[in-house]
Protein backbone atom coordinates (compact mmCIF):
# COMPACT_ATOMS: atom_id res chain seq x y z
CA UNK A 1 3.71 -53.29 2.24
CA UNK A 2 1.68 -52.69 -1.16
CA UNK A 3 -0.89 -51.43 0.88
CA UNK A 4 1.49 -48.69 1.93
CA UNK A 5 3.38 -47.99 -1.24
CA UNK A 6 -0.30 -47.59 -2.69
CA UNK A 7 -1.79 -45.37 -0.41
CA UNK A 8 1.71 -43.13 -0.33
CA UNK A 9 1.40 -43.00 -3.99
CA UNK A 10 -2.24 -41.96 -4.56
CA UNK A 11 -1.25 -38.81 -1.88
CA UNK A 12 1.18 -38.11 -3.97
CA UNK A 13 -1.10 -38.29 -6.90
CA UNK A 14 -3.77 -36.36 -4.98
CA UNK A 15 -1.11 -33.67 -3.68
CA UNK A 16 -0.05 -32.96 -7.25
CA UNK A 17 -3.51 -32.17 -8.72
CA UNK A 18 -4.17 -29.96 -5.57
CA UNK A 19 -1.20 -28.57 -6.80
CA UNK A 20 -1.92 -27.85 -10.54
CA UNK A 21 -5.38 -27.17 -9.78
CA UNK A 22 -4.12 -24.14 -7.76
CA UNK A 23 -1.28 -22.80 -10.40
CA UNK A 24 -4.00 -23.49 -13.28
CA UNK A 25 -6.39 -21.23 -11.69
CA UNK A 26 -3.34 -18.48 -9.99
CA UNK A 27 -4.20 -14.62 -11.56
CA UNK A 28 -1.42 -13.52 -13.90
CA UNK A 29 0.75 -11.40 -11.88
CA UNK A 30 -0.25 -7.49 -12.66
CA UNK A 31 2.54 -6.13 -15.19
CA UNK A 32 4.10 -3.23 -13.40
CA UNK A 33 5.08 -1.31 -16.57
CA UNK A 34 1.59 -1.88 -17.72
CA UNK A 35 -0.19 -0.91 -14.25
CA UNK A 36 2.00 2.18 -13.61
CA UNK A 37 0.84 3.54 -16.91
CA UNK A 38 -2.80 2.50 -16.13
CA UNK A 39 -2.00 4.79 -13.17
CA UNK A 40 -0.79 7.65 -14.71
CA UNK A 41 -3.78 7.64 -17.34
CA UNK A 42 -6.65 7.10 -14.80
CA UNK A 43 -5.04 10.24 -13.07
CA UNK A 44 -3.60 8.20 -9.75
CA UNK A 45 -0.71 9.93 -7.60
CA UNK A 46 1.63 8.29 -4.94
CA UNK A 47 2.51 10.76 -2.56
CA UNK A 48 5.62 10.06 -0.75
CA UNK A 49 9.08 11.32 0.08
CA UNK A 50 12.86 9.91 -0.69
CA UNK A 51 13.35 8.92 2.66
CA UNK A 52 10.08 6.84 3.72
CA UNK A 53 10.99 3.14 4.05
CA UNK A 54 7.40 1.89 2.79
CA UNK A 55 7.59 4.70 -0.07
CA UNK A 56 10.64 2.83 -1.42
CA UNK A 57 8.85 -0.40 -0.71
CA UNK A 58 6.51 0.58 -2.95
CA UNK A 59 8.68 1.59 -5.56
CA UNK A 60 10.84 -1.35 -5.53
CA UNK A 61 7.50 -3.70 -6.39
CA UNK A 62 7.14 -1.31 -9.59
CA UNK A 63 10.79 -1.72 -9.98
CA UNK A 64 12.59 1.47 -11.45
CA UNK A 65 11.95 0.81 -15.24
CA UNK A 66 8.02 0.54 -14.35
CA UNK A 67 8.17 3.53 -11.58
CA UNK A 68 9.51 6.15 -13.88
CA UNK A 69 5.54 6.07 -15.37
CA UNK A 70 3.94 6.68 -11.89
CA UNK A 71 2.96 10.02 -11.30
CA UNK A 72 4.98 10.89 -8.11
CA UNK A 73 5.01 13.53 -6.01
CA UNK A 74 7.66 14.18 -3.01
CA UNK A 75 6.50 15.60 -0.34
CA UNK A 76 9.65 17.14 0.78
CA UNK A 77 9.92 19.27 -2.12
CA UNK A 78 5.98 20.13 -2.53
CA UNK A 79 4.88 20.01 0.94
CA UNK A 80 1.86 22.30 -0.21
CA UNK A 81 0.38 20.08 -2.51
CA UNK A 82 0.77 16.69 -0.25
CA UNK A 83 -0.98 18.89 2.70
CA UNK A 84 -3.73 19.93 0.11
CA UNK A 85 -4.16 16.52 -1.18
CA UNK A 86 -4.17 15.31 2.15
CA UNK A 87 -1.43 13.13 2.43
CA UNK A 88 -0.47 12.73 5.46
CA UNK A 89 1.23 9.54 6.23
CA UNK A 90 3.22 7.88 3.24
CA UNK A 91 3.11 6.36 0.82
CA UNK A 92 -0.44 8.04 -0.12
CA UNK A 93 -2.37 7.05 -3.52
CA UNK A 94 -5.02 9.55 -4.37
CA UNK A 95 -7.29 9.42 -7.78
CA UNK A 96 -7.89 12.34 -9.62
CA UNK A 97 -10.91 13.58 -8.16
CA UNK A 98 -9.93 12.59 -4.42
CA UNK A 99 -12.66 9.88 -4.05
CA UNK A 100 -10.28 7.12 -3.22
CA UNK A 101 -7.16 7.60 -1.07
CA UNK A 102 -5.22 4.52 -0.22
CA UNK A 103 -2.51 4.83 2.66
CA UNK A 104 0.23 2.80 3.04
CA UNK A 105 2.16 0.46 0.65
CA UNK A 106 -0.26 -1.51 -1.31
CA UNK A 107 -0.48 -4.90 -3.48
CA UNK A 108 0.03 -3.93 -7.25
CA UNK A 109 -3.10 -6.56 -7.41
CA UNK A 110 -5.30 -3.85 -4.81
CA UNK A 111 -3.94 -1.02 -6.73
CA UNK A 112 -4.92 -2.24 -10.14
CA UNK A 113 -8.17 -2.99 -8.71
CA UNK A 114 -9.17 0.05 -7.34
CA UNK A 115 -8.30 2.04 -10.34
CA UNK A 116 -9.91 -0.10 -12.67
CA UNK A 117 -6.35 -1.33 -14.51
């Protein structure tokens, strides 16, 4: 029976610094007020429309206090410049010079990478 109680304890003992091992070593999560402004400055644009489910995916990980910083650009109301930018499926992030394009909803982690943030 101590056997037992010994063994279930050092697993527990074991599981726990697994445990803080893993939350010692987590990233910080990206700050989306912080990351949205990166955005803007670096010259990134999401291209999307009101209506697009993974558009307002997108937006709700920025959360409307950080969002208001991204530059945004509906396609609805400037289909011109989403055609000329090439976005054709939404939500679209495009860098300034067109290098990068990212389709689809993306990690605030992958976006902050691949603009340097």
């Amino acid at each position: 029976m101590e056997k037992n109680l010994l063994y279930a304890l050092a697993a527990v003992i074991v599981v726990a610094i697994v445990a803080l091992a893993l939350f010692a070593t987590a990233k910080p999560a990206v700050d989306p007020t912080k990351l949205a402004q990166c955005l803007t400055e670096k010259g990134w644009t999401m291209y999307g429309t009101t209506w697009c489910d993974h558009c307002k995916a997108q937006k709700e990980m920025f959360g409307n206090e950080s969002f208001q910083y991204v530059d945004f650009v509906d396609c609805d109301q400037k289909p011109f410049e989403c055609q000329q930018n090439g976005a054709e499926a939404f939500p679209t992030w495009l860098n300034r010079d067109g290098s990068i394009k990212l389709v689809g909803r993306q990690a605030l982690d992958t976006l902050a990478s691949e603009a340097g943030c």
